[in-house]
Protein backbone atom coordinates (compact mmCIF):
# COMPACT_ATOMS: atom_id res chain seq x y z
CA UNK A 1 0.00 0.00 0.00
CA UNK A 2 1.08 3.75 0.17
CA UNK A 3 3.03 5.36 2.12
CA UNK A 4 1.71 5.36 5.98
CA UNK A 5 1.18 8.69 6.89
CA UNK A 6 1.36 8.97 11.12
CA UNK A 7 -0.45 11.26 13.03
CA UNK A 8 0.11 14.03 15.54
CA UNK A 9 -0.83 13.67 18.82
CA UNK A 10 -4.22 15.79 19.42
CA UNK A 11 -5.62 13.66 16.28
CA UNK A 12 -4.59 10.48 17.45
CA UNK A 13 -6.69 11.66 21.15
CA UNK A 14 -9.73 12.82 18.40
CA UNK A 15 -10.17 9.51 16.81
CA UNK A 16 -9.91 7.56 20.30
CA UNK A 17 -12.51 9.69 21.58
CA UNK A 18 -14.37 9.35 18.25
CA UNK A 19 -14.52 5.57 17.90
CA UNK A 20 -15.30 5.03 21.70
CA UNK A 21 -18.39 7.10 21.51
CA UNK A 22 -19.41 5.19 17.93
CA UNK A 23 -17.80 2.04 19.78
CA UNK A 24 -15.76 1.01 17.22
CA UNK A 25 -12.51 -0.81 17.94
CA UNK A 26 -10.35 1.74 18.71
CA UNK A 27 -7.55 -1.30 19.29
CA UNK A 28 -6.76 -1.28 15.62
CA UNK A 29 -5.55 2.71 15.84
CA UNK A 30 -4.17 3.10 19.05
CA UNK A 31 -1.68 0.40 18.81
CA UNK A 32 -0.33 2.18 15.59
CA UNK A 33 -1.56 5.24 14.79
CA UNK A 34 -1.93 6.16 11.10
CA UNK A 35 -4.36 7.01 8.32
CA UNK A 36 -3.67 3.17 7.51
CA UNK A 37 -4.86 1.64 11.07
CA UNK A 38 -7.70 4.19 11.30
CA UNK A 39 -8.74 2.82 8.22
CA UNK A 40 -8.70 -0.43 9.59
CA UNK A 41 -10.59 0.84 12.79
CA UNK A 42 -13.38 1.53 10.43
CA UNK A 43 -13.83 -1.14 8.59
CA UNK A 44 -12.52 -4.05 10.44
CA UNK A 45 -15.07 -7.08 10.73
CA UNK A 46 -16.05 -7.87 14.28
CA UNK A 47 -15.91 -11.12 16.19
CA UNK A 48 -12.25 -11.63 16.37
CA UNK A 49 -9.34 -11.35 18.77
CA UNK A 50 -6.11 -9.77 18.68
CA UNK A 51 -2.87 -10.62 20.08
CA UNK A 52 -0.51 -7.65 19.24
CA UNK A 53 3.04 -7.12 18.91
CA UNK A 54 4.90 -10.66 19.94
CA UNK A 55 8.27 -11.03 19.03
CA UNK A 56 9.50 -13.83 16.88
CA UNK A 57 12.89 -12.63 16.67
CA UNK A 58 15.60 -9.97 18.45
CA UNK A 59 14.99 -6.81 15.85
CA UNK A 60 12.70 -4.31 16.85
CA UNK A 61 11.04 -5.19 13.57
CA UNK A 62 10.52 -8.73 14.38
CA UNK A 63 7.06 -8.33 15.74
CA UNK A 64 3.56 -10.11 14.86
CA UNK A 65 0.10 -9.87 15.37
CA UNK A 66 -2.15 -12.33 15.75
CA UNK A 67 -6.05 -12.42 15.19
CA UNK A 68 -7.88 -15.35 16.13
CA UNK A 69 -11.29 -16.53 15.19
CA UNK A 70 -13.66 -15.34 19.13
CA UNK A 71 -14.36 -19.49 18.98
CA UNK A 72 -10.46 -20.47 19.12
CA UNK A 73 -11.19 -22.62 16.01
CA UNK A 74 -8.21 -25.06 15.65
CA UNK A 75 -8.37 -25.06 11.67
CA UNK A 76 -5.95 -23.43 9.10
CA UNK A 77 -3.45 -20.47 9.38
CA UNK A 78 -2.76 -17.63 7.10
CA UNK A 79 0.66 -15.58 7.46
CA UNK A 80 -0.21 -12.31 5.25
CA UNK A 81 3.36 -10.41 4.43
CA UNK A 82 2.31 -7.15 3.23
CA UNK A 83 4.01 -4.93 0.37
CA UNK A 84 5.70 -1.50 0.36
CA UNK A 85 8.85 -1.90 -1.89
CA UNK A 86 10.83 -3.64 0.71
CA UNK A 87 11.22 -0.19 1.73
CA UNK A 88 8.23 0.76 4.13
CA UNK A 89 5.23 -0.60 5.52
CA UNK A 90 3.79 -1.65 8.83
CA UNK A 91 1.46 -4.70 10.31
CA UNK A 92 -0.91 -2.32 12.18
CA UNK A 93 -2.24 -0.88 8.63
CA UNK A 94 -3.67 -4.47 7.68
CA UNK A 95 -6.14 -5.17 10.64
CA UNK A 96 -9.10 -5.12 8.14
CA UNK A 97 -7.36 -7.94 6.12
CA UNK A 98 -6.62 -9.88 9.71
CA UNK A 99 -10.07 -9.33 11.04
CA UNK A 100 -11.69 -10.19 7.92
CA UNK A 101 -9.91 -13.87 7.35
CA UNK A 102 -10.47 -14.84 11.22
CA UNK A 103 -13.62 -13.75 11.51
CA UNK A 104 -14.25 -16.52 8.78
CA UNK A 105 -12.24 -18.99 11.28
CA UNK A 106 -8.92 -18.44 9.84
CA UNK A 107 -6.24 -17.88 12.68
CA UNK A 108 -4.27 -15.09 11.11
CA UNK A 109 -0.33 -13.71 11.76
CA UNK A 110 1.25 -10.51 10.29
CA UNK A 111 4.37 -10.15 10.63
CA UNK A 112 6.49 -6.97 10.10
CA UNK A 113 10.32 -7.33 8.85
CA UNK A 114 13.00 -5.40 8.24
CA UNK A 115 13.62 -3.06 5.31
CA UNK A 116 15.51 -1.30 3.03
CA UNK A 117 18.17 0.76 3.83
CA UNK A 118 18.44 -1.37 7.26
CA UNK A 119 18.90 -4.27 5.35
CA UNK A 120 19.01 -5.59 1.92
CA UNK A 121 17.71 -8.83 0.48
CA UNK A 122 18.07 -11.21 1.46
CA UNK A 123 17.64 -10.48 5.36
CA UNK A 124 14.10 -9.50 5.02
CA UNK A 125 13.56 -13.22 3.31
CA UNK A 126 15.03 -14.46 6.62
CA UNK A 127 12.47 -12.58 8.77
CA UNK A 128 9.70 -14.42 6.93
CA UNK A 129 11.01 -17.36 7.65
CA UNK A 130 11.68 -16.83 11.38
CA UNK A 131 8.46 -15.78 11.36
CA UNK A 132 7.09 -18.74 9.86
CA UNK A 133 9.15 -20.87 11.79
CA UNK A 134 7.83 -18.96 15.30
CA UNK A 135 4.25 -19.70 14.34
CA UNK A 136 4.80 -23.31 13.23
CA UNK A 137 6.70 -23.88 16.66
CA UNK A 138 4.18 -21.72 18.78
CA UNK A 139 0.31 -22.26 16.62
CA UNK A 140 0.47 -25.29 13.98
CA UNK A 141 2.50 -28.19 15.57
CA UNK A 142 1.19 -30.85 17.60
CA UNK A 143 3.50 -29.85 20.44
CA UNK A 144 2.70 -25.96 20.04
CA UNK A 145 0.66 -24.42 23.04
CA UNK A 146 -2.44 -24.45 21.07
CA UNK A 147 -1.57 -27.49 19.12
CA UNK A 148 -3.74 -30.59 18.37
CA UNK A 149 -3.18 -34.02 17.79
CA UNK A 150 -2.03 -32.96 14.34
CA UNK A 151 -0.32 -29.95 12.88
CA UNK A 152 -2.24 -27.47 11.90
CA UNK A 153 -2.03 -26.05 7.93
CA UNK A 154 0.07 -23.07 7.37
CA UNK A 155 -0.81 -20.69 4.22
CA UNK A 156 1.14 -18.04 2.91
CA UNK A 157 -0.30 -14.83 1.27
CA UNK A 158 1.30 -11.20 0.53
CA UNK A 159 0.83 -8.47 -1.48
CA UNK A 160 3.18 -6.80 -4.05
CA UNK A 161 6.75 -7.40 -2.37
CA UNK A 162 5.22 -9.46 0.38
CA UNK A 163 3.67 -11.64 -2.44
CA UNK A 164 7.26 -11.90 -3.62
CA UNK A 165 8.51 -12.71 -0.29
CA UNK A 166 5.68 -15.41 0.19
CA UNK A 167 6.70 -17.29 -2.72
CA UNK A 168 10.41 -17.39 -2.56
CA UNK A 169 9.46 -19.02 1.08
CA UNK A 170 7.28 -21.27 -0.65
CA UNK A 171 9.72 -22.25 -3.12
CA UNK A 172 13.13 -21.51 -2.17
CA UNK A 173 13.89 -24.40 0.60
CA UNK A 174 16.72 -22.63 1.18
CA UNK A 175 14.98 -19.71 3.46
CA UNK A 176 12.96 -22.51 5.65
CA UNK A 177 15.94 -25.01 6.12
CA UNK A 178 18.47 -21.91 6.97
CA UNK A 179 16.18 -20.82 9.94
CA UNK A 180 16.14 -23.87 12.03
CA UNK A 181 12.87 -24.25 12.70
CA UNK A 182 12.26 -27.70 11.21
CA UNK A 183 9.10 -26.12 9.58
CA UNK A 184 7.39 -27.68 6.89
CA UNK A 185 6.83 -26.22 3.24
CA UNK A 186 4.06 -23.99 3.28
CA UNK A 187 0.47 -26.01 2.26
CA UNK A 188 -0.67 -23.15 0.00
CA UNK A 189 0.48 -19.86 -1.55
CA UNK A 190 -1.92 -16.63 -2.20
CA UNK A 191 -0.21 -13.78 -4.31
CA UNK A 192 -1.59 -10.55 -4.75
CA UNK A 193 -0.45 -8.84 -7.37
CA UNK A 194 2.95 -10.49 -6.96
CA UNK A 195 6.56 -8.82 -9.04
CA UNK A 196 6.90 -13.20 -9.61
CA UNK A 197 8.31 -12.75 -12.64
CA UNK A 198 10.61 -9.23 -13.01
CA UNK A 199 14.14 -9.10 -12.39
CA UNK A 200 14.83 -6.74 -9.05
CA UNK A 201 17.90 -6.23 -9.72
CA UNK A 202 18.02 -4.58 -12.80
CA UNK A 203 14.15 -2.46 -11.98
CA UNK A 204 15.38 0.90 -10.92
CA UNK A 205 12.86 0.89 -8.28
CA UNK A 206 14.43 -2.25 -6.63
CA UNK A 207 18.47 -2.66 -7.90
CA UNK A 208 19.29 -1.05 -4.70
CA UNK A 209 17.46 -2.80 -2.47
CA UNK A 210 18.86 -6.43 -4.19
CA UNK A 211 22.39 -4.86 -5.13
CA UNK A 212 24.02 -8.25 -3.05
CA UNK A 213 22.50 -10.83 -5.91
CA UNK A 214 24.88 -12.59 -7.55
CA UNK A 215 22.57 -14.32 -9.69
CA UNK A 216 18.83 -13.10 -10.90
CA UNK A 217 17.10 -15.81 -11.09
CA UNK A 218 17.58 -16.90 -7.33
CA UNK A 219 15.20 -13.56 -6.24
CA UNK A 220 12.86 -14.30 -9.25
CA UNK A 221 10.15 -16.36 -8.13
CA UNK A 222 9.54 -17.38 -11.53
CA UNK A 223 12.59 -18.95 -12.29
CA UNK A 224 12.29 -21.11 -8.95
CA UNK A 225 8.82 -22.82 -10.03
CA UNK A 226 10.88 -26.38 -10.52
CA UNK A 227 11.09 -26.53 -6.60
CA UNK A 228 8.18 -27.47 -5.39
CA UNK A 229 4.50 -28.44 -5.71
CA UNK A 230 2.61 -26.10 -3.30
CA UNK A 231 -0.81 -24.92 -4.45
CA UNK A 232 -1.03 -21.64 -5.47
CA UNK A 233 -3.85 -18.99 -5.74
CA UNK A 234 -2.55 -15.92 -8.03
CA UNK A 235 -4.70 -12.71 -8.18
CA UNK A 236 -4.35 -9.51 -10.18
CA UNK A 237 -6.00 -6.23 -11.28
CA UNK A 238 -6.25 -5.79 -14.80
CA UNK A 239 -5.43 -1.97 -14.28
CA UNK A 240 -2.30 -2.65 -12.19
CA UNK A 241 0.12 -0.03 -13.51
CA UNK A 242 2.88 -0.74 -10.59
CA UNK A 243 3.07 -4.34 -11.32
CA UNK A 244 1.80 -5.72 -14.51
CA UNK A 245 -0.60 -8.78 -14.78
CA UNK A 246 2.27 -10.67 -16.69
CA UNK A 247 3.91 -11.43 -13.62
CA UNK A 248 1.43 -13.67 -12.74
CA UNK A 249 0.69 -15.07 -16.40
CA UNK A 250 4.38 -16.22 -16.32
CA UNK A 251 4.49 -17.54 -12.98
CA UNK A 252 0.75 -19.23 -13.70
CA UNK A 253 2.68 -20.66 -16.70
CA UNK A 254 5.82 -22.03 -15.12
CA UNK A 255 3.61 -23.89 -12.57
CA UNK A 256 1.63 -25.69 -14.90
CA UNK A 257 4.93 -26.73 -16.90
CA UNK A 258 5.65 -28.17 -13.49
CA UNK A 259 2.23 -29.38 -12.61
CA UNK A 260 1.52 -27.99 -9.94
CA UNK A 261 -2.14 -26.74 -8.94
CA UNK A 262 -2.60 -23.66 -9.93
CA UNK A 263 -5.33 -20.79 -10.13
CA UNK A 264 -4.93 -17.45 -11.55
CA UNK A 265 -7.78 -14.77 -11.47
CA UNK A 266 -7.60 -11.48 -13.51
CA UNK A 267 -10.16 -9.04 -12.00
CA UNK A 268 -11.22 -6.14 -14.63
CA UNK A 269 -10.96 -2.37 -13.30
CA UNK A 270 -8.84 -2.90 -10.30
CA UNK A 271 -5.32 -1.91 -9.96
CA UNK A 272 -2.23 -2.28 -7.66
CA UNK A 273 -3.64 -0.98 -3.83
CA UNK A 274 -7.31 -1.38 -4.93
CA UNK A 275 -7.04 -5.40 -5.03
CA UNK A 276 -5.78 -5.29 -1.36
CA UNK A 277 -8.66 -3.01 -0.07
CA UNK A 278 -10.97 -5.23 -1.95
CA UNK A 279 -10.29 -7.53 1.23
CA UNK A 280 -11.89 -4.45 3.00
CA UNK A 281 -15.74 -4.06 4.03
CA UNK A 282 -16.45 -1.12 2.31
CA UNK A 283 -14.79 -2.31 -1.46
CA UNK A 284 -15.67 -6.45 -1.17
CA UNK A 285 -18.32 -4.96 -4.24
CA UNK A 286 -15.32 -4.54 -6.48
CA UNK A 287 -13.94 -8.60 -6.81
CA UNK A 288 -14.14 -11.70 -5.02
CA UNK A 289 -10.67 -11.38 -3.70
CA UNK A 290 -11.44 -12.37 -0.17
CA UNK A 291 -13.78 -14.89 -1.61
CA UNK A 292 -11.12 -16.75 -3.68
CA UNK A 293 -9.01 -16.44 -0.84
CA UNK A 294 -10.82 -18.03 1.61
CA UNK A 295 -12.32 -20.75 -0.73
CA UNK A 296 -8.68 -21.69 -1.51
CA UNK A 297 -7.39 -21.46 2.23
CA UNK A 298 -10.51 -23.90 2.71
CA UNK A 299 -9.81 -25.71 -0.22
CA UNK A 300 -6.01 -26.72 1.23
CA UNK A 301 -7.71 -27.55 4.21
CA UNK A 302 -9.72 -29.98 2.78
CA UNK A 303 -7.70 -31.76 0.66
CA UNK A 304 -9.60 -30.83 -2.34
CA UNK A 305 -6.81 -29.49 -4.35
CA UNK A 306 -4.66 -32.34 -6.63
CA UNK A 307 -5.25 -31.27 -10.11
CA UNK A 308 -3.22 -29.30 -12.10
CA UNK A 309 -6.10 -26.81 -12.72
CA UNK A 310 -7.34 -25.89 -9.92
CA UNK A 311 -10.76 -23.88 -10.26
CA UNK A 312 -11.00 -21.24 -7.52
């Protein structure tokens, strides 16, 4: 999303006082106040939980949040990694998107990591998968304090660069084996108008950020397709102008060459930050992104997916 614009002080006591008296959960503002999170106050569906800010990790940026379906439902779990150029962004904008999968019984993490100039890739790949690794150790295995007799499915979704980041985690075993955590591949990937198929070191917008890369094609997710066989839901605005469709017609392509399940939705009149508010309350009118998400989280679940062609 854009930039997060933060808020002065006498605002930030305006829009406390404001949702208390319209009871609206103020939570989502005050734990990071921004034009972002009041958004999120707003529109956030109800009937959810939220655990904020535990650390996976020793940064200051390694911090999560976690919102959980009111009934503690034991089912599936979605990590969202959000976008921002690897340069910016921040968990407390995307409480609509974590409200709105557990209130449909998905347990839900988002995770911030580090970013450019702190770091360059691929340290901010790491922090995914210490992430990852805290909530399979901590949420999905059978030994986990809120684990069951079985471990508990683990889905991976982002947005722009956080789509990116999801799916070299998904299939780069290099990220997952290097953090320790004994972690298994992720059962399903969700990309949202993912940059799967350009080369980030060459993009002015990104060279910087992946100046360390020796080779390309080991931070192009396109080129890593032969990897693995996780299913993968890949959704795009036809009037993205900041990352073209054809990243996720090529990556849609290189799965199939590798048969792996694959569905790819092209949604007419949306572009770049309008497919991840279409997640939101206010815009679910404009495509059936949270639909097709949750139908293919649910879909995992189930078992249902083992075709090729997977129709989502």
């Amino acid at each position: 999303m854009k930039r997060n614009i933060m808020l002065s002080g006498k605002y930030i006591l305006v829009v406390v006082a404001l949702g208390v008296l319209f009871m609206l959960p103020v939570q989502y503002f005050v734990s990071s106040p921004s034009m972002g999170s009041f958004y999120s106050m707003l529109t956030a569906d109800r009937g959810v939980t939220v655990e904020r800010g535990v650390s996976y990790g020793p940064n200051a940026r390694h911090k999560l949040d976690i919102y959980r379906p009111t009934n503690e439902a034991k089912g599936p779990i979605a990590i969202f990694f959000y976008g921002g150029r690897w340069r910016e962004g921040d968990r407390g904008i995307y409480g609509f998107l974590g409200a709105a999968l557990a209130s449909r019984g998905i347990t839900t993490i988002i995770p911030d990591y580090r970013l450019y100039p702190e770091v360059m890739f691929p340290a901010f790949q790491q922090d995914a998968a210490r992430a990852y690794g805290w909530v399979h150790k901590n949420l999905a295995s059978p030994s986990s304090p809120n684990g069951e007799d079985k471990s508990r499915q683990i889905i991976v979704m982002g947005h722009s660069a956080g789509a990116h980041i999801a799916a070299l985690l998904t299939f780069d075993p290099q990220y997952l084996a290097s953090s320790g955590s004994n972690a298994p591949t992720p059962a399903g990937l969700i990309s949202l108008a993912g940059p799967l198929a350009f080369d980030p070191t060459t993009d002015p917008t990104t060279k910087d950020v992946f100046a360390s890369v020796k080779n390309a094609d080991t931070a192009r997710p396109v080129s890593l397709a032969q990897q693995g066989k996780t299913p993968t839901l890949l959704i795009h605005g036809l009037d993205d102008k900041t990352v073209g469709p054809w990243n996720s017609r090529d990556f849609a392509k290189a799965l199939r060459k590798q048969k792996v399940p694959v569905c790819k939705r092209e949604l007419p009149g949306i572009g770049h930050v309008g497919l991840i508010l279409a997640i939101s309350k206010p815009l679910r009118w404009r495509g059936p992104v949270l639909e097709s998400s949750i139908k293919f989280i649910k879909d995992v679940e189930s078992g249902k997916i083992n075709k090729t062609e997977y129709a989502c």
